[in-house]
Structure formats: structure tokens, C-alpha cells
PDB file of N, CA and C in Angstrom:
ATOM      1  N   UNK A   1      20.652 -26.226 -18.886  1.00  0.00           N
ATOM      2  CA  UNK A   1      19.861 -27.406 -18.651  1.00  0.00           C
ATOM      3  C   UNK A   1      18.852 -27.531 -19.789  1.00  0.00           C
ATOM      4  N   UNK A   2      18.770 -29.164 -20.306  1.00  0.00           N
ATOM      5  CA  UNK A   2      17.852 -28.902 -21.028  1.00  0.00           C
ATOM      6  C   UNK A   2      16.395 -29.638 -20.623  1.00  0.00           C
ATOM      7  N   UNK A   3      15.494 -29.175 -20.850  1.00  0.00           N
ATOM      8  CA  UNK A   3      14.079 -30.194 -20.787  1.00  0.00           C
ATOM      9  C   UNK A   3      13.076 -30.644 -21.350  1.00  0.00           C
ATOM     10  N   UNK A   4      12.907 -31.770 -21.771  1.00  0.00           N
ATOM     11  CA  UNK A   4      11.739 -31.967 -22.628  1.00  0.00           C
ATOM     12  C   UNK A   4      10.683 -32.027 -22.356  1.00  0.00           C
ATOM     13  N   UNK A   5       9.717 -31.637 -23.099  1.00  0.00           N
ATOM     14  CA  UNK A   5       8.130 -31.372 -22.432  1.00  0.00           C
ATOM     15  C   UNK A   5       7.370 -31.942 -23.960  1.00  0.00           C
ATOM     16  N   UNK A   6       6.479 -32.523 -23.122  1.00  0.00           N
ATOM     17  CA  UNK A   6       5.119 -32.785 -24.491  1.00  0.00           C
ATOM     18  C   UNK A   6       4.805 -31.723 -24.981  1.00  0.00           C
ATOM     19  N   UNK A   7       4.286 -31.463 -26.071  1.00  0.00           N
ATOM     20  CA  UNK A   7       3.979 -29.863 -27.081  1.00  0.00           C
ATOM     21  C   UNK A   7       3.124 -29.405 -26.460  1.00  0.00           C
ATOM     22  N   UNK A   8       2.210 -30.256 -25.825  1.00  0.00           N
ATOM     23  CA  UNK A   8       1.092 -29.893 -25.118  1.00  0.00           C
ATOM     24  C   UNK A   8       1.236 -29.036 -23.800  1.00  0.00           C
ATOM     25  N   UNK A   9       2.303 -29.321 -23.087  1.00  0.00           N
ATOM     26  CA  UNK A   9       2.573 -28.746 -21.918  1.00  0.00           C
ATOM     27  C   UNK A   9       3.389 -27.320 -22.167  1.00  0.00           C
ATOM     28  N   UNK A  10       4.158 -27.806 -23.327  1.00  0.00           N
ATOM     29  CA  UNK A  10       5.344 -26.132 -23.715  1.00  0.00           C
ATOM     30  C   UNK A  10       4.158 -25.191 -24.063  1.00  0.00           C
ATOM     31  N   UNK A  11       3.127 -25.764 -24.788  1.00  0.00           N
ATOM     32  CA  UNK A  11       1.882 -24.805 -25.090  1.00  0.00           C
ATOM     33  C   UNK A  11       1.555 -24.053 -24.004  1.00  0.00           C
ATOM     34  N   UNK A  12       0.949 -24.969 -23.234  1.00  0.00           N
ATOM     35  CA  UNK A  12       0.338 -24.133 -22.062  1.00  0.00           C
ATOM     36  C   UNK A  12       1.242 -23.039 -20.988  1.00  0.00           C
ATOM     37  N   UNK A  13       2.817 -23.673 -21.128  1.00  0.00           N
ATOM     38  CA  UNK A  13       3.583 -22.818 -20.491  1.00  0.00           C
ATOM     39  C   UNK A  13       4.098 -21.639 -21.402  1.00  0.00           C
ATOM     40  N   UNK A  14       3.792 -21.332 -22.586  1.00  0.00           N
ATOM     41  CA  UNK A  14       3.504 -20.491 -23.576  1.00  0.00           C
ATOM     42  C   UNK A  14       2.437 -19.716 -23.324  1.00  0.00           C
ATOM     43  N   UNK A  15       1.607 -20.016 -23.396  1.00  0.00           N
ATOM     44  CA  UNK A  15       0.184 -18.994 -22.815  1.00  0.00           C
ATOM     45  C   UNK A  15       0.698 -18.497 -21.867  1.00  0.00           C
ATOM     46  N   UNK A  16       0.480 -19.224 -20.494  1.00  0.00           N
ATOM     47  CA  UNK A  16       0.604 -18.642 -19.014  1.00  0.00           C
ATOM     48  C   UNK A  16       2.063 -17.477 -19.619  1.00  0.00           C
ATOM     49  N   UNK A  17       3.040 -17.954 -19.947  1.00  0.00           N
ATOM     50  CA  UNK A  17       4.037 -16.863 -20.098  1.00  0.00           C
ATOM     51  C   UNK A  17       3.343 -15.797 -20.862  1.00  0.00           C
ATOM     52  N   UNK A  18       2.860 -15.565 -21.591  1.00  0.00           N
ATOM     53  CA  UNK A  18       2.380 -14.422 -22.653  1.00  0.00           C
ATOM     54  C   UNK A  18       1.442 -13.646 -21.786  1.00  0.00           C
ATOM     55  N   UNK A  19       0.601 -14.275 -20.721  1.00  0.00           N
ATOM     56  CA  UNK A  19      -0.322 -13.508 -19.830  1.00  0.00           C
ATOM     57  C   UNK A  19       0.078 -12.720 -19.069  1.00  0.00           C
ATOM     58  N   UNK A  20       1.472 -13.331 -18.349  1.00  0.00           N
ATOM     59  CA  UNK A  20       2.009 -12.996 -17.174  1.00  0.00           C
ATOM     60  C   UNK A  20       3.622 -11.993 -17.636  1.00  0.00           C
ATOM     61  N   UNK A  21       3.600 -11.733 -18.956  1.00  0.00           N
ATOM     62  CA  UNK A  21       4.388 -11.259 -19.988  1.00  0.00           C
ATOM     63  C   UNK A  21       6.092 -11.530 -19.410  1.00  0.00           C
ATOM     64  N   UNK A  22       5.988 -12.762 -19.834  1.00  0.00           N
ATOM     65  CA  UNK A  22       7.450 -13.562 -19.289  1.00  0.00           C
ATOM     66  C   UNK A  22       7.549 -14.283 -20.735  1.00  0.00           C
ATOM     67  N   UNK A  23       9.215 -14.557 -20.668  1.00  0.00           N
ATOM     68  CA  UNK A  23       9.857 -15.332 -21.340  1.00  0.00           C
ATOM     69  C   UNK A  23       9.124 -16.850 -20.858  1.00  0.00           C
ATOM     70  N   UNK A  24       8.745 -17.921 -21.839  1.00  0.00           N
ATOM     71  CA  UNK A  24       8.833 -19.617 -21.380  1.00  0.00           C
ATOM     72  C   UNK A  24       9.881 -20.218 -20.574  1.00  0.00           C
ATOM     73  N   UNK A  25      10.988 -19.864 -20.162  1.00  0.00           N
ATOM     74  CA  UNK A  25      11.840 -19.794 -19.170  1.00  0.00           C
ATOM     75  C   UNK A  25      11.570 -19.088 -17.791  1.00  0.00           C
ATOM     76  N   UNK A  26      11.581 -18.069 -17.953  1.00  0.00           N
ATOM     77  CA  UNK A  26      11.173 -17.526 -16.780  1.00  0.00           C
ATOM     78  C   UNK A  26       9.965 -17.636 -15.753  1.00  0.00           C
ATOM     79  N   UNK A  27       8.950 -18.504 -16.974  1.00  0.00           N
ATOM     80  CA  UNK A  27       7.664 -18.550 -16.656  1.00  0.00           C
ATOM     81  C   UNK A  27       7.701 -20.338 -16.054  1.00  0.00           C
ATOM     82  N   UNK A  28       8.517 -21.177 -16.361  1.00  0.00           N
ATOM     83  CA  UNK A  28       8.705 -22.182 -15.830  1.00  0.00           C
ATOM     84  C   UNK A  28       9.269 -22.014 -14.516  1.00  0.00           C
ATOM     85  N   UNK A  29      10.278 -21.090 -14.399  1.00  0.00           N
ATOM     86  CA  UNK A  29      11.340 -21.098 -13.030  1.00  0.00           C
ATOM     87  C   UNK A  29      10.014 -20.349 -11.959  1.00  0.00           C
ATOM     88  N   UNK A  30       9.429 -19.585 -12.211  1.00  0.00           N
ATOM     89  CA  UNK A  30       8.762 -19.064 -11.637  1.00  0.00           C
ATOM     90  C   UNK A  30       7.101 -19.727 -10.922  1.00  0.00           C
ATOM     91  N   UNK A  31       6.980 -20.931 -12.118  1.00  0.00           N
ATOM     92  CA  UNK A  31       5.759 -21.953 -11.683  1.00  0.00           C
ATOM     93  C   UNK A  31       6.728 -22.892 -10.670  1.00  0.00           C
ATOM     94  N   UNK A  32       7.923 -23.341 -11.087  1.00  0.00           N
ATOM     95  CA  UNK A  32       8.526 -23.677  -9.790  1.00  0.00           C
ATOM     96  C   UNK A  32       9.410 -23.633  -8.762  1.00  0.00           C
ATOM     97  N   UNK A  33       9.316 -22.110  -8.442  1.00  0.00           N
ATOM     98  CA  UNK A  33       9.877 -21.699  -7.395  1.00  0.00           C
ATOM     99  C   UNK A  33       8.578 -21.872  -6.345  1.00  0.00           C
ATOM    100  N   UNK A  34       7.475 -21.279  -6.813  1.00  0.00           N
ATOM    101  CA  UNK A  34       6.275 -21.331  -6.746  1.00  0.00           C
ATOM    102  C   UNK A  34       5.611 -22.763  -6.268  1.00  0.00           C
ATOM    103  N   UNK A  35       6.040 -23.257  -6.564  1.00  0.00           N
ATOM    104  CA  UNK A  35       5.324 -25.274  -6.286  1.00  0.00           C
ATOM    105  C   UNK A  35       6.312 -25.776  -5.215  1.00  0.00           C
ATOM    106  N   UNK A  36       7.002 -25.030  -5.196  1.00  0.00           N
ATOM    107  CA  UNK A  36       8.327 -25.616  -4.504  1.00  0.00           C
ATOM    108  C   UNK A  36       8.334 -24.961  -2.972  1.00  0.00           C
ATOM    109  N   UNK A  37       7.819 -23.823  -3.392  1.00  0.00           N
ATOM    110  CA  UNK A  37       7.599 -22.586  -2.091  1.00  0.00           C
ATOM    111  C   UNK A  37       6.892 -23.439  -0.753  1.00  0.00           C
ATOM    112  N   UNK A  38       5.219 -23.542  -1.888  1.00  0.00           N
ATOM    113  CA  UNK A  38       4.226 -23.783  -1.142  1.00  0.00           C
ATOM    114  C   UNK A  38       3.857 -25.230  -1.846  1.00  0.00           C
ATOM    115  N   UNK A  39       3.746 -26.556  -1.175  1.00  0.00           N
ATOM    116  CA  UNK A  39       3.661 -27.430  -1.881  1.00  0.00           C
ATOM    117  C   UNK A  39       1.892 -27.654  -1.925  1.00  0.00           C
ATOM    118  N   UNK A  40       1.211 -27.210  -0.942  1.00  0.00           N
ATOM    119  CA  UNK A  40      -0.052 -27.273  -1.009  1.00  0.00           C
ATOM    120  C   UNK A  40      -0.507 -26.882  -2.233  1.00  0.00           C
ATOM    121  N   UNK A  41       0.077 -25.837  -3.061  1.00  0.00           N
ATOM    122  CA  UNK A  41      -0.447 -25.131  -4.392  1.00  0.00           C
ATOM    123  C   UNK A  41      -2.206 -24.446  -4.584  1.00  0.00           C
ATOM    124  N   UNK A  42      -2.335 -24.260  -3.806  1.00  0.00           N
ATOM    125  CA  UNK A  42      -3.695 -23.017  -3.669  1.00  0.00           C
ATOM    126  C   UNK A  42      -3.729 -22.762  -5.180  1.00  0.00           C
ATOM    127  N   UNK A  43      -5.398 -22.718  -5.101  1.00  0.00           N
ATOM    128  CA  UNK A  43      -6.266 -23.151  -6.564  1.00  0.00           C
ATOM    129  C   UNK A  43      -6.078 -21.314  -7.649  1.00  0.00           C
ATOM    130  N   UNK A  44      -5.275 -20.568  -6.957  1.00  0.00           N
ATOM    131  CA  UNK A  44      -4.637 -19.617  -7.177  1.00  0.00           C
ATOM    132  C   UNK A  44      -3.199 -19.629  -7.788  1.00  0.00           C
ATOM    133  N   UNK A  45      -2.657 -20.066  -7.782  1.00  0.00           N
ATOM    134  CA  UNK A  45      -1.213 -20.630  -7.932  1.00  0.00           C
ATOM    135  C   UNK A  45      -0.702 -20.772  -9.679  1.00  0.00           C
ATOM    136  N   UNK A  46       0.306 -20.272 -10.391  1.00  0.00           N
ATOM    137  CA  UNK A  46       0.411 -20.733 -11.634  1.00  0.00           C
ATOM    138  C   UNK A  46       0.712 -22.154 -11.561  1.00  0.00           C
ATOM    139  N   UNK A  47       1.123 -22.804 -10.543  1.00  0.00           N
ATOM    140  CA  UNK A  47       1.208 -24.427 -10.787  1.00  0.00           C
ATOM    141  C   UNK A  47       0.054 -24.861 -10.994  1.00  0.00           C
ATOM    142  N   UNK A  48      -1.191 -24.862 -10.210  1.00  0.00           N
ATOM    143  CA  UNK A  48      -2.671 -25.176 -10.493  1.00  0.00           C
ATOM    144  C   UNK A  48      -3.287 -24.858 -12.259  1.00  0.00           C
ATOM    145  N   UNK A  49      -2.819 -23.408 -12.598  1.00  0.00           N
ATOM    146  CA  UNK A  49      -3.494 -23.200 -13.558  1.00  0.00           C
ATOM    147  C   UNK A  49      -2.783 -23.958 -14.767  1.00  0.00           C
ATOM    148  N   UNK A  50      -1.321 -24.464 -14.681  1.00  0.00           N
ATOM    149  CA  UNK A  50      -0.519 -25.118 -15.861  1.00  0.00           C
ATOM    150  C   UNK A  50      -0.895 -26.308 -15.855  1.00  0.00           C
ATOM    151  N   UNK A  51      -1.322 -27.156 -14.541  1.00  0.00           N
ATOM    152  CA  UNK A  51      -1.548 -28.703 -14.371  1.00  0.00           C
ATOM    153  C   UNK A  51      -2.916 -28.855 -14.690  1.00  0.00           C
ATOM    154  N   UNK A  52      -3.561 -27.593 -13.940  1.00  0.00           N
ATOM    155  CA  UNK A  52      -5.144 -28.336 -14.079  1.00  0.00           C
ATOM    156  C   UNK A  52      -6.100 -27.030 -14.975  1.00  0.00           C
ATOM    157  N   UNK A  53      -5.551 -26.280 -15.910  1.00  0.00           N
ATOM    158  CA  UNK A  53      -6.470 -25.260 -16.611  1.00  0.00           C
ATOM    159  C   UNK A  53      -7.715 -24.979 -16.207  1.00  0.00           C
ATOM    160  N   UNK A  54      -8.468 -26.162 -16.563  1.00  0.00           N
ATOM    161  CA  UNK A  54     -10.091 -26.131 -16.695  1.00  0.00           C
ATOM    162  C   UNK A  54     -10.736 -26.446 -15.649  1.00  0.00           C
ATOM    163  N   UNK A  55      -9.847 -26.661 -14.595  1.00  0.00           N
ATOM    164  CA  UNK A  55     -10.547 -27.233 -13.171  1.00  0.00           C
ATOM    165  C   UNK A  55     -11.142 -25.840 -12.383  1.00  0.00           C
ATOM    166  N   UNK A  56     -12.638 -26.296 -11.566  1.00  0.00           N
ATOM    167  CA  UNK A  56     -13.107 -25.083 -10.474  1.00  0.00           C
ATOM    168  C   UNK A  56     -11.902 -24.671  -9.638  1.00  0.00           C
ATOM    169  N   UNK A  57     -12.061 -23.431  -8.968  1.00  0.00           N
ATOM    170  CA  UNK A  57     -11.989 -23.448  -7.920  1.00  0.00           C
ATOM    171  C   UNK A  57     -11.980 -24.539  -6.799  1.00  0.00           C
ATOM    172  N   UNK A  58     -11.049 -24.580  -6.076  1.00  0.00           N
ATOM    173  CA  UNK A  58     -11.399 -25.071  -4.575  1.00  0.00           C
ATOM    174  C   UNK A  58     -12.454 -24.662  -3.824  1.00  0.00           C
ATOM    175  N   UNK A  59     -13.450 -25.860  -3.284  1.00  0.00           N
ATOM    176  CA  UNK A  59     -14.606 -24.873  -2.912  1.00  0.00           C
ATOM    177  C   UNK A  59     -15.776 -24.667  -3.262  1.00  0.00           C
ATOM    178  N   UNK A  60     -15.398 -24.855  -4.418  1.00  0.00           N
ATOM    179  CA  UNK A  60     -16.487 -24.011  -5.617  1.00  0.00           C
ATOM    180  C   UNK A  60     -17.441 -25.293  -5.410  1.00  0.00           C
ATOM    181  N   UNK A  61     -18.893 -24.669  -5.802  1.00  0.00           N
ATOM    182  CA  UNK A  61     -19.681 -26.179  -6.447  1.00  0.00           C
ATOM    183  C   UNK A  61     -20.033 -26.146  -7.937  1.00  0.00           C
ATOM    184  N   UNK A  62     -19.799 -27.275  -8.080  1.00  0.00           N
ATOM    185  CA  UNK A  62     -19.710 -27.189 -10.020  1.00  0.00           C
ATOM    186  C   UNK A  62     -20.926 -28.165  -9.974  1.00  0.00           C
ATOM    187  N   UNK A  63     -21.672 -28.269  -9.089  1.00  0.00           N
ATOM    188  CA  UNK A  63     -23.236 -29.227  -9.651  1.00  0.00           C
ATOM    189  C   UNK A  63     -24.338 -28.552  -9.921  1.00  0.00           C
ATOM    190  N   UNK A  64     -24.999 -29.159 -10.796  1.00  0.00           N
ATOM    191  CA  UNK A  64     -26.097 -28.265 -11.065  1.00  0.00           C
ATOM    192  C   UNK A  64     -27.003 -28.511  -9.997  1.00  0.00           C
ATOM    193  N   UNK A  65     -28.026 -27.171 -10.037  1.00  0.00           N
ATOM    194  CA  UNK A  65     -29.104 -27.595  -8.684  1.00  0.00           C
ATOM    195  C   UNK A  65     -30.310 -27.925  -9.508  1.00  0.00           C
TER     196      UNK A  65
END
């Protein structure tokens, strides 16, 4: 199968693979077996961290006091 991705996204599924010391293949099948599992995707999740990087926590408060 083949798939095209913006450079931007193969990037980031490049990182996450190098962290999680996976092939960019493996590291895709695995973000969606994963998304697919649990569709809620808990702010834990490699689907969360590939879609939304820079986002808090769930929960979290990101305002200043």
C-alpha cells in the first residue's frame, strides 16, 4: 500500500518512530491500531501526540493566574 503524507506529517511520524525506536511503518500501523482501538484517544495516546504535539494535557490549566 502506498500513502501520501505532507512532509510535515512523515516528519513528525519520523520523530515519534525514532523515540519509540520503530521503523516509520511500524510506527504508523501502530498510531493506528491504536486510534482505531480506542477512538476516544486519551491525551496519552501516540495518535494525540502525532495530531496535536504541542497541545496540554487534558485537564491541565494552561491560564495564567
Amino acid at each position: 500500500m502506498t500513502v501520501r503524507l505532507l512532509a510535515e506529517l512523515h516528519e513528525r511520524f519520523a520523530a515519534q518512530a525514532k523515540r519509540d525506536h520503530r521503523t516509520v511503518n511500524s510506527e504508523m500501523a501502530h498510531v493506528l491500531e491504536v486510534a482505531l482501538a480506542d477512538p476516544s484517544a486519551d491525551s496519552e495516546s501516540p495518535w494525540r501526540r502525532l495530531v496535536y504535539p504541542c497541545a496540554a494535557p487534558q485537564g491541565s490549566d494552561s491560564s495564567p493566574s
